[in-house]
C-alpha atoms as a PDB file:
ATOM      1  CA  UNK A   1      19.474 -20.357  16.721  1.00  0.00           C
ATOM      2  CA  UNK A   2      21.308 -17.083  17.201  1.00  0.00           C
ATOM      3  CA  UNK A   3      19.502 -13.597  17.927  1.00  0.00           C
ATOM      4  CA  UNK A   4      21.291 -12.461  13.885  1.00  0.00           C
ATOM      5  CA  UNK A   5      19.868 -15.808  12.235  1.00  0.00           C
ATOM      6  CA  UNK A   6      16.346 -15.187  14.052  1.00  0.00           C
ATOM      7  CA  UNK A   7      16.422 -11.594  12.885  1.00  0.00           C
ATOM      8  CA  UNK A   8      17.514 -12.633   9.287  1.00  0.00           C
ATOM      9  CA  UNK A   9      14.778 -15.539   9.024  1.00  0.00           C
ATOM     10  CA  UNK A  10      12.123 -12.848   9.943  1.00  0.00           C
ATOM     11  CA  UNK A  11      13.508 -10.283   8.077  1.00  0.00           C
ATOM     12  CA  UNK A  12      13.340 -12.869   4.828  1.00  0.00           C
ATOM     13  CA  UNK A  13       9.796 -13.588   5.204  1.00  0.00           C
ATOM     14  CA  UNK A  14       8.856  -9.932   5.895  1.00  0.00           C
ATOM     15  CA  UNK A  15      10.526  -8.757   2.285  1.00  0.00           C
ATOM     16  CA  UNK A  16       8.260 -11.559   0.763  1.00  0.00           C
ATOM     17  CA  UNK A  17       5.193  -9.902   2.570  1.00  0.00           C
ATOM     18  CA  UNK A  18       6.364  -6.009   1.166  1.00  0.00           C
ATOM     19  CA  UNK A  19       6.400  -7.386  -2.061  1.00  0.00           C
ATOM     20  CA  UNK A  20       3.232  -9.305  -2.067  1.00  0.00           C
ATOM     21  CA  UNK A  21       1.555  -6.035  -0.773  1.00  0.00           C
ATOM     22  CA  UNK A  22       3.856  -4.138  -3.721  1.00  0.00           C
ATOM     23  CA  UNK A  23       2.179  -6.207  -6.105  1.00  0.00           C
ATOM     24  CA  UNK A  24      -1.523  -6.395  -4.080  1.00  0.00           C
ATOM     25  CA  UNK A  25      -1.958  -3.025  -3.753  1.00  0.00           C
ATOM     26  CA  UNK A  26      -2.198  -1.334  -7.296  1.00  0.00           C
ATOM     27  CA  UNK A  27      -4.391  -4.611  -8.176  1.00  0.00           C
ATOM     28  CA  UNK A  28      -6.644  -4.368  -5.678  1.00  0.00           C
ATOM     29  CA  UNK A  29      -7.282  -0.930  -6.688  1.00  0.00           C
ATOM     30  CA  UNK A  30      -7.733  -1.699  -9.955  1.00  0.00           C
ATOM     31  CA  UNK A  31     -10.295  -4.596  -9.157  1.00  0.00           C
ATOM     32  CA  UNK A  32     -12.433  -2.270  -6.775  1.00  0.00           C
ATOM     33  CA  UNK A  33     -12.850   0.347  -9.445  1.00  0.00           C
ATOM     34  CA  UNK A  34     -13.897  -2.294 -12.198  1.00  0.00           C
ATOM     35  CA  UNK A  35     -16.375  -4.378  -9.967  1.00  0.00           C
ATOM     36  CA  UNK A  36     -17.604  -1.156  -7.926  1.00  0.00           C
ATOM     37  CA  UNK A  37     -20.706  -1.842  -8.497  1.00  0.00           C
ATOM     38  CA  UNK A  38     -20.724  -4.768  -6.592  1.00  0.00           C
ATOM     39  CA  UNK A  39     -18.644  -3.033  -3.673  1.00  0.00           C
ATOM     40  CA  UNK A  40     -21.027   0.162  -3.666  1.00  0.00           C
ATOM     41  CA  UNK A  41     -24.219  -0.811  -2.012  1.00  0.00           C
ATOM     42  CA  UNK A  42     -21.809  -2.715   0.665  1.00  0.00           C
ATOM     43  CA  UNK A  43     -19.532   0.494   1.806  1.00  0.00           C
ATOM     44  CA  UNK A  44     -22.205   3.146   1.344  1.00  0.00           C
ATOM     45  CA  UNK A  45     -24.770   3.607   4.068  1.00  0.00           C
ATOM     46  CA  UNK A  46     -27.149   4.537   1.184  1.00  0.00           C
ATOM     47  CA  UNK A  47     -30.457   3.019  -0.369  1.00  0.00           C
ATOM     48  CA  UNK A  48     -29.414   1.504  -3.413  1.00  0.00           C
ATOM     49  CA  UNK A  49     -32.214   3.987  -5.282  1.00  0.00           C
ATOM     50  CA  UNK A  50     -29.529   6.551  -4.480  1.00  0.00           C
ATOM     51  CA  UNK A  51     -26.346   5.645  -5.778  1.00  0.00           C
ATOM     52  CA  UNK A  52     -26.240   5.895  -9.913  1.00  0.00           C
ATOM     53  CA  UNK A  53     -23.827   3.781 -10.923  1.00  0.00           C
ATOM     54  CA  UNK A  54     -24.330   4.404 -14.657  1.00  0.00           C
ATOM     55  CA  UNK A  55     -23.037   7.674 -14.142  1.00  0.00           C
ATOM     56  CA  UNK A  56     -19.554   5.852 -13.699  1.00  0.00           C
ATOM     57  CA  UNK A  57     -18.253   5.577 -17.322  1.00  0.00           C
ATOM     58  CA  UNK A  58     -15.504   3.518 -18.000  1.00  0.00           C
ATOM     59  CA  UNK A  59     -13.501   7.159 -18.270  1.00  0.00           C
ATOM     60  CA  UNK A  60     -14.776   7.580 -14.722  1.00  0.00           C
ATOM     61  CA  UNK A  61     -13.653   4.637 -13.150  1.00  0.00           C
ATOM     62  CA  UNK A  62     -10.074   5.194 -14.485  1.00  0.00           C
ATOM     63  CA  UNK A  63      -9.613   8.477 -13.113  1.00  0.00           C
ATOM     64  CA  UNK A  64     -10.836   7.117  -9.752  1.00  0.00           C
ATOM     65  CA  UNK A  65      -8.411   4.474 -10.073  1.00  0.00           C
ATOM     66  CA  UNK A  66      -5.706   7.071 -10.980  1.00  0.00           C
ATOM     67  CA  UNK A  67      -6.828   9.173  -8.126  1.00  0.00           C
ATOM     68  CA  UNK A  68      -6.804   6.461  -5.569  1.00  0.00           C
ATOM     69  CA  UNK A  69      -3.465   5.813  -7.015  1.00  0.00           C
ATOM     70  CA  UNK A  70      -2.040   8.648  -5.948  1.00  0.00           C
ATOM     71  CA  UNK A  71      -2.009   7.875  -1.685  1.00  0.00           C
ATOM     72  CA  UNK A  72      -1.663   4.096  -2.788  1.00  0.00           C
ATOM     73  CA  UNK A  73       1.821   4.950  -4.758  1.00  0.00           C
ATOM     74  CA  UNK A  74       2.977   6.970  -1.655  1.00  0.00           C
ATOM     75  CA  UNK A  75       2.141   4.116   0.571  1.00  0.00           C
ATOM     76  CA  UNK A  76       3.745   1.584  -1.784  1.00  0.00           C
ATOM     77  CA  UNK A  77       7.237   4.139  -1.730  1.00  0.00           C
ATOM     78  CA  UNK A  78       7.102   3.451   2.011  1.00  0.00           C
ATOM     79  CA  UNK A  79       7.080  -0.345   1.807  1.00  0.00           C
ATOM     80  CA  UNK A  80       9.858  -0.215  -0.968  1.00  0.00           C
ATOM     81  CA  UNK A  81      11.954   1.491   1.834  1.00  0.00           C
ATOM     82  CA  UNK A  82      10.840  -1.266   4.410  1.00  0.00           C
ATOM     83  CA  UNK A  83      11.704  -3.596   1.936  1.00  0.00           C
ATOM     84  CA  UNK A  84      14.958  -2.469   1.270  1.00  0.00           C
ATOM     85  CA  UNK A  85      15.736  -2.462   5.284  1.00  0.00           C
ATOM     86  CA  UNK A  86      14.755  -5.811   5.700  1.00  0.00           C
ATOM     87  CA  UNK A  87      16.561  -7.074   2.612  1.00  0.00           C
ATOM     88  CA  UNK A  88      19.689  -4.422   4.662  1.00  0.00           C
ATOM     89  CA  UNK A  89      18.775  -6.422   8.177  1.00  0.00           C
ATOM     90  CA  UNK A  90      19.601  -9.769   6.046  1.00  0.00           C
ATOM     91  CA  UNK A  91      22.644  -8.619   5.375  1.00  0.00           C
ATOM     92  CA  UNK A  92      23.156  -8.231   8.926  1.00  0.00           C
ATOM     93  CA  UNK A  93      23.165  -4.299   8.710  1.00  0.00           C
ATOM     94  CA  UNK A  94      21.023  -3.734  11.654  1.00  0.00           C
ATOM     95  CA  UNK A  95      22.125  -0.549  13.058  1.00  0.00           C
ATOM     96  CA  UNK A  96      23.282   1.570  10.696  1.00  0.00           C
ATOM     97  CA  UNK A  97      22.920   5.508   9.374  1.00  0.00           C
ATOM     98  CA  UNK A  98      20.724   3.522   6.085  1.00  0.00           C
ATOM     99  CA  UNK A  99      18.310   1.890   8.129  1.00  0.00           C
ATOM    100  CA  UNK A 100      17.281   4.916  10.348  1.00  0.00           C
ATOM    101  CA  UNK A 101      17.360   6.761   7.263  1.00  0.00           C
ATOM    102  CA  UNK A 102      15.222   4.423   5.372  1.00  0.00           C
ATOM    103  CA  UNK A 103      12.850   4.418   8.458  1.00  0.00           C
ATOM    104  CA  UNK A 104      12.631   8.007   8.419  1.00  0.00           C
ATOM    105  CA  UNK A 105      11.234   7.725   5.007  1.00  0.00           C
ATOM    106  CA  UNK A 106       8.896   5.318   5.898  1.00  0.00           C
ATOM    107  CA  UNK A 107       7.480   7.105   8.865  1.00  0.00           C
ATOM    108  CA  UNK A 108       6.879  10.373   6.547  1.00  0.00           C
ATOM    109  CA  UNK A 109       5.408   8.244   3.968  1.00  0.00           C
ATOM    110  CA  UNK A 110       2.843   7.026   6.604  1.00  0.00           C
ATOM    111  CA  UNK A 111       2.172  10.323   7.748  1.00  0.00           C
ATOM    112  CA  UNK A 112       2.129  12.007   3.865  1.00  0.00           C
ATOM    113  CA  UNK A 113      -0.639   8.844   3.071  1.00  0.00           C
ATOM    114  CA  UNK A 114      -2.609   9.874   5.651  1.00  0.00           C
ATOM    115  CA  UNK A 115      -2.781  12.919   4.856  1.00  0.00           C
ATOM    116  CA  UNK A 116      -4.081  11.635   1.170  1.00  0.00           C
ATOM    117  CA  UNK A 117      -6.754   9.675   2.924  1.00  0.00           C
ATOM    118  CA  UNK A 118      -9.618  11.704   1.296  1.00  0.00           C
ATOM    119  CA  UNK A 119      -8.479  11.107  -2.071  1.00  0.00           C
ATOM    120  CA  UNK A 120      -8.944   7.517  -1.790  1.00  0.00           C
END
């Protein structure tokens, strides 16, 4: 098998894995923030006598969703870019001006979601 086929094959099955995480990530969100109070007394180094989860209306837990959203949909514009350069690097399109471009976006991306961190 050639070094282009190789890269192709690879570059198939990591689109599939963008997409999946595409599709995972606003989901996952969403299923944290309805079942948090399951996922509370796990992630917080607190007694459980000190969390009040009935102060988290339903109103609540969508505007922590929508909040958490926010570094989630910046990460999620970064794999879209990956995506696109592997769907590019099955093309065969390897080294071109596109693909450092759409790199470039992804490494600002990374650094912009980090950044949002706190939100989440």
């Amino acid at each position: 098998m050639s070094d282009l086929a190789r890269i192709r094959r690879l570059s198939r099955k990591m689109e599939y894995f963008t997409s999946i995480l595409l599709l995972a990530t606003p989901l996952l969100l969403a299923f944290i923030w309805l079942y948090l109070d399951s996922w509370i007394p796990m992630l917080a180094d607190l007694p459980p006598e000190a969390i009040r989860l009935e102060a988290l209306t339903p109103w609540t837990r969508l505007l922590g969703f929508l909040i958490s959203m926010i570094p989630a949909a910046v990460m999620m514009y970064g794999l879209l870019q990956m995506r696109a350069l592997f769907k590019q690097y099955q093309r065969g399109q390897i080294f071109t001006g596109q693909a450092l471009l759409r790199l470039r976006k992804f490494a600002w991306t990374l650094l912009l979601s980090s950044a949002l961190k706190p939100l989440i």
